[in-house]
PDB file of N, CA and C in Angstrom:
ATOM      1  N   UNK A   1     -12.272  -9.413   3.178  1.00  0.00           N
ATOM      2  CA  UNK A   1     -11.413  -8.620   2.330  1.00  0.00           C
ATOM      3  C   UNK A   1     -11.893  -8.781   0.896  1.00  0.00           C
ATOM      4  N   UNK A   2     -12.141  -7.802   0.324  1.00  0.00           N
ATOM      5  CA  UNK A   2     -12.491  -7.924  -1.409  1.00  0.00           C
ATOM      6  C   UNK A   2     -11.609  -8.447  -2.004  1.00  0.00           C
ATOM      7  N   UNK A   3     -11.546  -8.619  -3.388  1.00  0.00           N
ATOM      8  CA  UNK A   3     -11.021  -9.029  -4.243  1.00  0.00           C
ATOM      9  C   UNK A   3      -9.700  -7.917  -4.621  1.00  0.00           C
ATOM     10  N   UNK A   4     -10.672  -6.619  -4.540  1.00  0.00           N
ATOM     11  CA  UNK A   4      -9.250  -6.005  -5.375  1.00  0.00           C
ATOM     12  C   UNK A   4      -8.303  -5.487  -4.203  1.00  0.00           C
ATOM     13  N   UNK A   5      -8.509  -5.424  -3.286  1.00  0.00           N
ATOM     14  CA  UNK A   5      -7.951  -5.183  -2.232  1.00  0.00           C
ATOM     15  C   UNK A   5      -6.888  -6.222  -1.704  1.00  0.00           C
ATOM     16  N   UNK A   6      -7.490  -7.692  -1.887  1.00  0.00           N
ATOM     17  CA  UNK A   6      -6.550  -8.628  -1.793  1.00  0.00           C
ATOM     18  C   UNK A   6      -5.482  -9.116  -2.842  1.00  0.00           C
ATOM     19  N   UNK A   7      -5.680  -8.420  -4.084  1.00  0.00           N
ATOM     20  CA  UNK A   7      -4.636  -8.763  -5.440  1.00  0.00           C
ATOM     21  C   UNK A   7      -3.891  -7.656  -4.731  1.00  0.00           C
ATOM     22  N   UNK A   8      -4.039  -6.234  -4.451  1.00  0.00           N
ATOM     23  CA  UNK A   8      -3.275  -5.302  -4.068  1.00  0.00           C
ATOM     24  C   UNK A   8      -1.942  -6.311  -2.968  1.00  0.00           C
ATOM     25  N   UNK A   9      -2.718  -6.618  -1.822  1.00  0.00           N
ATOM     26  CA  UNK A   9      -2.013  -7.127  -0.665  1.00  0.00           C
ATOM     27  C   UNK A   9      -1.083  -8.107  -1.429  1.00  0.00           C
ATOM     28  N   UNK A  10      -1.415  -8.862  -2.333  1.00  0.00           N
ATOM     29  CA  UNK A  10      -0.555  -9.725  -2.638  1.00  0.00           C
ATOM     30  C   UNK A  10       0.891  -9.471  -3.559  1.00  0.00           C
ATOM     31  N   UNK A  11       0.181  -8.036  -4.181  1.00  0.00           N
ATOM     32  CA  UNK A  11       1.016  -7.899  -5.284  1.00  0.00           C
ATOM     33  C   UNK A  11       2.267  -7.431  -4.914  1.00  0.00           C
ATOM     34  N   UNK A  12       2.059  -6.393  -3.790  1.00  0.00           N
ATOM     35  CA  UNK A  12       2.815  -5.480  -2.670  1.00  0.00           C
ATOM     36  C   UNK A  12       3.595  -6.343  -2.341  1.00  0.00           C
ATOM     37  N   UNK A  13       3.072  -7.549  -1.753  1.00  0.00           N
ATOM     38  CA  UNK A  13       4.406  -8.663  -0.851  1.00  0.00           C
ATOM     39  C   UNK A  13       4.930  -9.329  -1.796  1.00  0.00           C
ATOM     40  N   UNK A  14       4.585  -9.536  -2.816  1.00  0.00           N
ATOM     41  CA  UNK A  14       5.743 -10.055  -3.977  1.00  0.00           C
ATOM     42  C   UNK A  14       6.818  -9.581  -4.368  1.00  0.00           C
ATOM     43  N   UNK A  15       6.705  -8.077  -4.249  1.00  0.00           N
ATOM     44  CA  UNK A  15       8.014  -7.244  -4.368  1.00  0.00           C
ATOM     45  C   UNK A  15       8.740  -7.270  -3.764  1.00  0.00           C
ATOM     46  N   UNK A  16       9.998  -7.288  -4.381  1.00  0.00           N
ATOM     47  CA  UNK A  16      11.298  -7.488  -3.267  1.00  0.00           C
ATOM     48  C   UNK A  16      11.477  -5.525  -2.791  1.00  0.00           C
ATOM     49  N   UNK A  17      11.042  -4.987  -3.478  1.00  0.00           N
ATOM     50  CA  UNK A  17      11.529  -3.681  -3.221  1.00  0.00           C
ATOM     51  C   UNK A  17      10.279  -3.483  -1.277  1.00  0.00           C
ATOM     52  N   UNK A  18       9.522  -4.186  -1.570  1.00  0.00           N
ATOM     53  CA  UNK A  18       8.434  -4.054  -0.489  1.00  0.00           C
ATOM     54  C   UNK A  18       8.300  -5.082   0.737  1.00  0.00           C
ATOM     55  N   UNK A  19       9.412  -5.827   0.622  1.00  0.00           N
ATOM     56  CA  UNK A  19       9.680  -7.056   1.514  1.00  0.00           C
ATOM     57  C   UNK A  19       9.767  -6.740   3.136  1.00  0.00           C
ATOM     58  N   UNK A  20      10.038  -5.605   3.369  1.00  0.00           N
ATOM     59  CA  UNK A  20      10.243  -4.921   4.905  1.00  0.00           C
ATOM     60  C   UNK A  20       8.920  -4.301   5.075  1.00  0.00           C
ATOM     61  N   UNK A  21       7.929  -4.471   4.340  1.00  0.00           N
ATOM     62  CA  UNK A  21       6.858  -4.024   4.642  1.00  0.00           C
ATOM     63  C   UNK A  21       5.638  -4.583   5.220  1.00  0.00           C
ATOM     64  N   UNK A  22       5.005  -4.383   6.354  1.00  0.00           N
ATOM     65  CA  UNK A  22       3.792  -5.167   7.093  1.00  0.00           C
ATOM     66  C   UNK A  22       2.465  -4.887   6.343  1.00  0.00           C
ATOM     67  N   UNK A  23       1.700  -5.602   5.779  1.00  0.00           N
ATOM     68  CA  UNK A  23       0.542  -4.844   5.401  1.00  0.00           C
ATOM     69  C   UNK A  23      -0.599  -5.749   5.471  1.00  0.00           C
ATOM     70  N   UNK A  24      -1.744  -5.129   6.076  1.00  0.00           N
ATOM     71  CA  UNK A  24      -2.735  -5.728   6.271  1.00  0.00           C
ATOM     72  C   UNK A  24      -4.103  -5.196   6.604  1.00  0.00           C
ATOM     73  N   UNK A  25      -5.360  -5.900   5.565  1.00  0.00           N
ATOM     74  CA  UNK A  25      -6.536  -5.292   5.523  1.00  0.00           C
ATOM     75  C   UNK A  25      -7.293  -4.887   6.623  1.00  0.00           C
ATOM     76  N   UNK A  26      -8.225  -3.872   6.214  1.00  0.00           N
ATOM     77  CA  UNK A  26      -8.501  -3.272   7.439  1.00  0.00           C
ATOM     78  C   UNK A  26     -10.370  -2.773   7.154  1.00  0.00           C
ATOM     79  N   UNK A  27     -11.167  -3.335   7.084  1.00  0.00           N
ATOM     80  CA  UNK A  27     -11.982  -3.151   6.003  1.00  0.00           C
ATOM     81  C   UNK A  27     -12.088  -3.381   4.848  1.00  0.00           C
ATOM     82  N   UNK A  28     -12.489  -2.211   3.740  1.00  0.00           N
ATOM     83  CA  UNK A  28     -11.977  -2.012   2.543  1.00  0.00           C
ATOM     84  C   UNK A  28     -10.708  -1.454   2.207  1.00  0.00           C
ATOM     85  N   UNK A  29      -9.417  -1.385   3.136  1.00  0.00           N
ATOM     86  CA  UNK A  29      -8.845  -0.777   3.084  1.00  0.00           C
ATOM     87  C   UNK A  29      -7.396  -1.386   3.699  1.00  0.00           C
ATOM     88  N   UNK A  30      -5.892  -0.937   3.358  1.00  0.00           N
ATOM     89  CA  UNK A  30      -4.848  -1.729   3.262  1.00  0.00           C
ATOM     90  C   UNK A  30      -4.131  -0.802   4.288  1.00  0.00           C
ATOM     91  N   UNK A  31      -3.663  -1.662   5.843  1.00  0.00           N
ATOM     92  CA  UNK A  31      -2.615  -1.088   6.518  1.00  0.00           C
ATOM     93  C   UNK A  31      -1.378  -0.837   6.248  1.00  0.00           C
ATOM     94  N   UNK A  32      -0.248  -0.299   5.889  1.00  0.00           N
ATOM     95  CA  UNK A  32       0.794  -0.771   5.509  1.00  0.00           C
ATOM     96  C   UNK A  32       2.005  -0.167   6.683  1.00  0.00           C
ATOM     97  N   UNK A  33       2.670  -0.673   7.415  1.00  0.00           N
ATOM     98  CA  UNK A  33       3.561  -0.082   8.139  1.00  0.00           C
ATOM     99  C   UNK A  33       5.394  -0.469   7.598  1.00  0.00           C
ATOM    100  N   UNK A  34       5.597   0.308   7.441  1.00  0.00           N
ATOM    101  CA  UNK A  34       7.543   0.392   6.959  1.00  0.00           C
ATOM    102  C   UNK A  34       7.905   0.564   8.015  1.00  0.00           C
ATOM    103  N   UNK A  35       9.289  -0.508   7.850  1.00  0.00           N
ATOM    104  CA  UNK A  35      10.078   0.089   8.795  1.00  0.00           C
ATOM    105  C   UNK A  35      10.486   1.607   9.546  1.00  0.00           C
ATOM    106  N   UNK A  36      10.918   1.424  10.754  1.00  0.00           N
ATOM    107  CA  UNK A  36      10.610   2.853  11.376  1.00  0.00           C
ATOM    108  C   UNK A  36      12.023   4.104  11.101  1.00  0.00           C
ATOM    109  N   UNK A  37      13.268   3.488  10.222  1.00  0.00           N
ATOM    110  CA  UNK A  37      14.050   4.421   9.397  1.00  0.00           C
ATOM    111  C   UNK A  37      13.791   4.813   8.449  1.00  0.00           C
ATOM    112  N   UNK A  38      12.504   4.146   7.747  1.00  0.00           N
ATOM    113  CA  UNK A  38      11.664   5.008   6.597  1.00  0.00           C
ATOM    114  C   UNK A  38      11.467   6.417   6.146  1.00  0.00           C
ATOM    115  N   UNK A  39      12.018   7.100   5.625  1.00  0.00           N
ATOM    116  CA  UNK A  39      11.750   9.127   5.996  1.00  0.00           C
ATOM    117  C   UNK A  39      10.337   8.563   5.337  1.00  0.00           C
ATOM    118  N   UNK A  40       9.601   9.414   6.109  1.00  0.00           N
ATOM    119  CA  UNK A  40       8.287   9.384   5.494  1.00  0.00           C
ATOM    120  C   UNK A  40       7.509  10.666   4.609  1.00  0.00           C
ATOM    121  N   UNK A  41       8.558  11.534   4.865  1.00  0.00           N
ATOM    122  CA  UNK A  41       8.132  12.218   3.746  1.00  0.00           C
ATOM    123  C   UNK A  41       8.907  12.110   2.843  1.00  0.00           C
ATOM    124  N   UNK A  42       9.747  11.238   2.154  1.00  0.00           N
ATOM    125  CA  UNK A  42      10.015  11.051   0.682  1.00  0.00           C
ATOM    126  C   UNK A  42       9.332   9.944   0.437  1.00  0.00           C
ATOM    127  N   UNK A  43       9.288   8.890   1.449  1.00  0.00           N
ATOM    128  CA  UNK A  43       8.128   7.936   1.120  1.00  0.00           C
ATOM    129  C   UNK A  43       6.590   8.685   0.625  1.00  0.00           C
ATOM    130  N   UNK A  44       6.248   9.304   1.511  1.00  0.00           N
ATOM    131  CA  UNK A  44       4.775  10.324   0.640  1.00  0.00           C
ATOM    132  C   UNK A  44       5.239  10.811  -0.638  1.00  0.00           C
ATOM    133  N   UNK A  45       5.877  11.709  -0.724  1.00  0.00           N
ATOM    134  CA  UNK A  45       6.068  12.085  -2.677  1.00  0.00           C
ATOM    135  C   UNK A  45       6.156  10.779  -3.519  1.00  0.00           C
ATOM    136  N   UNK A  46       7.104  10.043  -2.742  1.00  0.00           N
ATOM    137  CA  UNK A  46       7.140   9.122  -3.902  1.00  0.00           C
ATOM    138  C   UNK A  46       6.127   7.776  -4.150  1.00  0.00           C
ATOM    139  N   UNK A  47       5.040   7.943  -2.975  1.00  0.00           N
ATOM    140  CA  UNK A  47       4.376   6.193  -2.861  1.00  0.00           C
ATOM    141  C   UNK A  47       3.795   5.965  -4.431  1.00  0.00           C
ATOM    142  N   UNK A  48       3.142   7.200  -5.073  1.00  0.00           N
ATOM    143  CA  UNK A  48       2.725   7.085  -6.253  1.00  0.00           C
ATOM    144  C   UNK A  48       2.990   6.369  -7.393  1.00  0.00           C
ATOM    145  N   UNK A  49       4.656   6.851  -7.427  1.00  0.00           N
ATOM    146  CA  UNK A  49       5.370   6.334  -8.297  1.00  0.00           C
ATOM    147  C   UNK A  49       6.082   4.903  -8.127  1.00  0.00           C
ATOM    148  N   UNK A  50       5.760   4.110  -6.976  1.00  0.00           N
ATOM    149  CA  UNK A  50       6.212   3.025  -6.096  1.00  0.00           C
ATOM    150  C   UNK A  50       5.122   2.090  -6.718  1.00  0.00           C
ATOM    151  N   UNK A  51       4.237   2.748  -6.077  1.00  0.00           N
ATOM    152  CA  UNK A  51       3.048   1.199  -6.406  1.00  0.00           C
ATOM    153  C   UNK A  51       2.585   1.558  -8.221  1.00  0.00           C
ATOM    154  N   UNK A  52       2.470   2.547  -8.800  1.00  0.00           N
ATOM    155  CA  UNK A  52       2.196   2.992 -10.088  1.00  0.00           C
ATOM    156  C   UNK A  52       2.297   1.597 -10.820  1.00  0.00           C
ATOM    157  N   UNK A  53       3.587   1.047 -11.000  1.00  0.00           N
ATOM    158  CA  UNK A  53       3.830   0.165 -12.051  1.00  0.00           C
ATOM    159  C   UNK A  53       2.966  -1.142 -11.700  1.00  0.00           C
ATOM    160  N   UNK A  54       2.403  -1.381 -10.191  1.00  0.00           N
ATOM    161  CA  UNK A  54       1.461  -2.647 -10.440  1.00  0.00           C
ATOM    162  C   UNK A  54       0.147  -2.554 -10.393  1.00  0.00           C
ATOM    163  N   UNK A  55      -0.430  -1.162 -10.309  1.00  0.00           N
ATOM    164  CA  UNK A  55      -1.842  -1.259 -10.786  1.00  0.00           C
ATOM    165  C   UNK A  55      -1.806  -1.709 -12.128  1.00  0.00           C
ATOM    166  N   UNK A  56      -1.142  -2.099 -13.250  1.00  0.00           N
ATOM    167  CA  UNK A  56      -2.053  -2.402 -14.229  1.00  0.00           C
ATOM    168  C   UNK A  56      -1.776  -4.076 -14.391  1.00  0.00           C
ATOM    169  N   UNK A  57      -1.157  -4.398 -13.404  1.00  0.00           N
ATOM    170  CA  UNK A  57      -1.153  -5.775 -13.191  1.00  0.00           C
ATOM    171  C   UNK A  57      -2.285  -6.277 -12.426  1.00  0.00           C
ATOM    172  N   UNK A  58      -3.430  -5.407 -12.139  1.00  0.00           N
ATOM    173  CA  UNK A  58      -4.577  -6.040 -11.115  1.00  0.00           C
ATOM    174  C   UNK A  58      -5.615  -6.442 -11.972  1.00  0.00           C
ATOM    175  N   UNK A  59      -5.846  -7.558 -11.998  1.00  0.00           N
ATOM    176  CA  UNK A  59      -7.252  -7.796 -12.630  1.00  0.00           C
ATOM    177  C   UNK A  59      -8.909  -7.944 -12.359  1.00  0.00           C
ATOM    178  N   UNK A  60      -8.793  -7.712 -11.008  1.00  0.00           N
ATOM    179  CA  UNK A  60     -10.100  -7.448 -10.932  1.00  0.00           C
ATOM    180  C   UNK A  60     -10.753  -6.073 -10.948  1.00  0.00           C
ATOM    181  N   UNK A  61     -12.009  -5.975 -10.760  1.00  0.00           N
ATOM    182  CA  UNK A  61     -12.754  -4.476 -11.336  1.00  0.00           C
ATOM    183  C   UNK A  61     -12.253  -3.366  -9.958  1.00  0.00           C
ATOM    184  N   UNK A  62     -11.795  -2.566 -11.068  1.00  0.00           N
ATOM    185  CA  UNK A  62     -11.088  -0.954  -9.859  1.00  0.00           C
ATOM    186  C   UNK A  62     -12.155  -1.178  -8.607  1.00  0.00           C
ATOM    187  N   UNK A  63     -11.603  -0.050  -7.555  1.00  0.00           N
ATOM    188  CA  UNK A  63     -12.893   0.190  -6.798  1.00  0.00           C
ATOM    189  C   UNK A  63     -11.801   0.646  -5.892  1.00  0.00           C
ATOM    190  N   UNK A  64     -12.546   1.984  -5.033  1.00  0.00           N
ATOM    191  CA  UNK A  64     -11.792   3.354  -4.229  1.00  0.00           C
ATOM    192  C   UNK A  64     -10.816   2.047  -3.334  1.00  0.00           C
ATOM    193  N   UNK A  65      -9.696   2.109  -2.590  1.00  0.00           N
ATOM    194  CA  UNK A  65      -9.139   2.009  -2.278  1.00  0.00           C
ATOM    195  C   UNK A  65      -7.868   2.975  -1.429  1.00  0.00           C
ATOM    196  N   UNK A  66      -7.675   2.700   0.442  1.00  0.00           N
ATOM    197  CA  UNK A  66      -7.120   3.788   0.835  1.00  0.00           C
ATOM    198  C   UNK A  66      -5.844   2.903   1.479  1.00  0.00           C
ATOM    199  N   UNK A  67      -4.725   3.463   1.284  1.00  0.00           N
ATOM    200  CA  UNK A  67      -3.650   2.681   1.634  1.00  0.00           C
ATOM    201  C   UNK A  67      -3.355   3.581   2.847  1.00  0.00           C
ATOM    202  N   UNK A  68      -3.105   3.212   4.226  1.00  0.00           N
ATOM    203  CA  UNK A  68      -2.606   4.199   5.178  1.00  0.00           C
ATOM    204  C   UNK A  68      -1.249   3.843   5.461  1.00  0.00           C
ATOM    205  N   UNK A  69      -0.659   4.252   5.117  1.00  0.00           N
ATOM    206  CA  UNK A  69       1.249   3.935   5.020  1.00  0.00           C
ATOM    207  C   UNK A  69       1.575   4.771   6.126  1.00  0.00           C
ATOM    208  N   UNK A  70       2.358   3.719   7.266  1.00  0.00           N
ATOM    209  CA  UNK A  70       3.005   4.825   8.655  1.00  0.00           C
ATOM    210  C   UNK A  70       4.575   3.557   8.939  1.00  0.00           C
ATOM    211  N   UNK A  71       5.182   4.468  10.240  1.00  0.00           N
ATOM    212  CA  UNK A  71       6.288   3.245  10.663  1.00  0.00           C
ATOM    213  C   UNK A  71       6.248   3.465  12.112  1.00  0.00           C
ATOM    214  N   UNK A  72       4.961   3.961  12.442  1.00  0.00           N
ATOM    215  CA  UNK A  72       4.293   3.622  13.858  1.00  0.00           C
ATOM    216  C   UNK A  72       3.215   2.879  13.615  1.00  0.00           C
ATOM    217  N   UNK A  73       2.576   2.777  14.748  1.00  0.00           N
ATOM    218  CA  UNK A  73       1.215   2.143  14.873  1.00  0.00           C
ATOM    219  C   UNK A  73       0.338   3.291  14.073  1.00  0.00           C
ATOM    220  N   UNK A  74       0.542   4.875  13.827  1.00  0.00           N
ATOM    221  CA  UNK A  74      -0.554   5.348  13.519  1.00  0.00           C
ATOM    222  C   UNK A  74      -0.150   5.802  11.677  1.00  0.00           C
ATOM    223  N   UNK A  75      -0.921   6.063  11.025  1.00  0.00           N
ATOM    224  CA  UNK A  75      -0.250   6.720   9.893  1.00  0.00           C
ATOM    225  C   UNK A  75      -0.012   7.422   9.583  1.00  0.00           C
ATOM    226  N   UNK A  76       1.307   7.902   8.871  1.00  0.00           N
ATOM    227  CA  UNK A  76       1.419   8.843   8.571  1.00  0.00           C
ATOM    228  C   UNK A  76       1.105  10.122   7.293  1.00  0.00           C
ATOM    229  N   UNK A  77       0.128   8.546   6.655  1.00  0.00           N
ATOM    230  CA  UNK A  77      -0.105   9.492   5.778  1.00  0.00           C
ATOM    231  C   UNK A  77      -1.288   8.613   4.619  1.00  0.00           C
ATOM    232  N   UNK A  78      -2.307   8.841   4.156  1.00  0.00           N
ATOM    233  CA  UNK A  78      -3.017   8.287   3.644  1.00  0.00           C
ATOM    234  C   UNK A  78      -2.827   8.164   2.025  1.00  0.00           C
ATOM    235  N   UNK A  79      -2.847   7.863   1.569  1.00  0.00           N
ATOM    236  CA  UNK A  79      -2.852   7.488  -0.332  1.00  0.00           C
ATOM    237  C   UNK A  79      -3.863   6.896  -0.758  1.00  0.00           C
ATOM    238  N   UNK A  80      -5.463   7.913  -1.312  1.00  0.00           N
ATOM    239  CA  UNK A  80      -6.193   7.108  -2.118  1.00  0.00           C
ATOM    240  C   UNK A  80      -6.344   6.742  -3.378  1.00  0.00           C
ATOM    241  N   UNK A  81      -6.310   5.763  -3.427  1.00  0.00           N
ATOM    242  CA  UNK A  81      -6.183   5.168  -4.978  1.00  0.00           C
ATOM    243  C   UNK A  81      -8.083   5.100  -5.591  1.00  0.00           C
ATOM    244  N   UNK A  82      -8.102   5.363  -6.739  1.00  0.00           N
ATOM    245  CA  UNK A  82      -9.284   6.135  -7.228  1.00  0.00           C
ATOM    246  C   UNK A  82      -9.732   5.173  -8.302  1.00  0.00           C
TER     247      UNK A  82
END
């Protein structure tokens, strides 16, 4: 697991707002499964504005990053962070 990928994982489970959440690397890249009463499409409009406030808490160097957020085994929906 990289570096910035693993400040991500960590930063995510620190949140209490994100505490019901499973997440785990997968490559270069972050599984995340929510609980399965999750609507997942207000979760999609809003993941942006969810994780927004702790990218600038990451300190290591950017680099593409794909979060696949579902509340099955598969996802429902991908979010790349750029």
């Amino acid at each position: 697991m990289g570096k910035y990928q693993q400040e991500w994982k960590q930063m995510l489970q620190k949140e209490e707002a994100f505490k019901d959440w499973q997440i785990r690397p997968s490559g270069g890249d972050l599984l995340i499964r929510v609980p399965e009463d999750t609507d997942m499409d207000v979760l999609k409009m809003q993941f942006s504005d969810l994780i927004g406030p702790i990218a600038p808490l990451i300190k290591s160097a950017k680099a593409t990053l794909k979060f696949y957020v579902g509340n099955t085994n598969e996802a429902d929906f991908i979010f790349t962070l750029n």
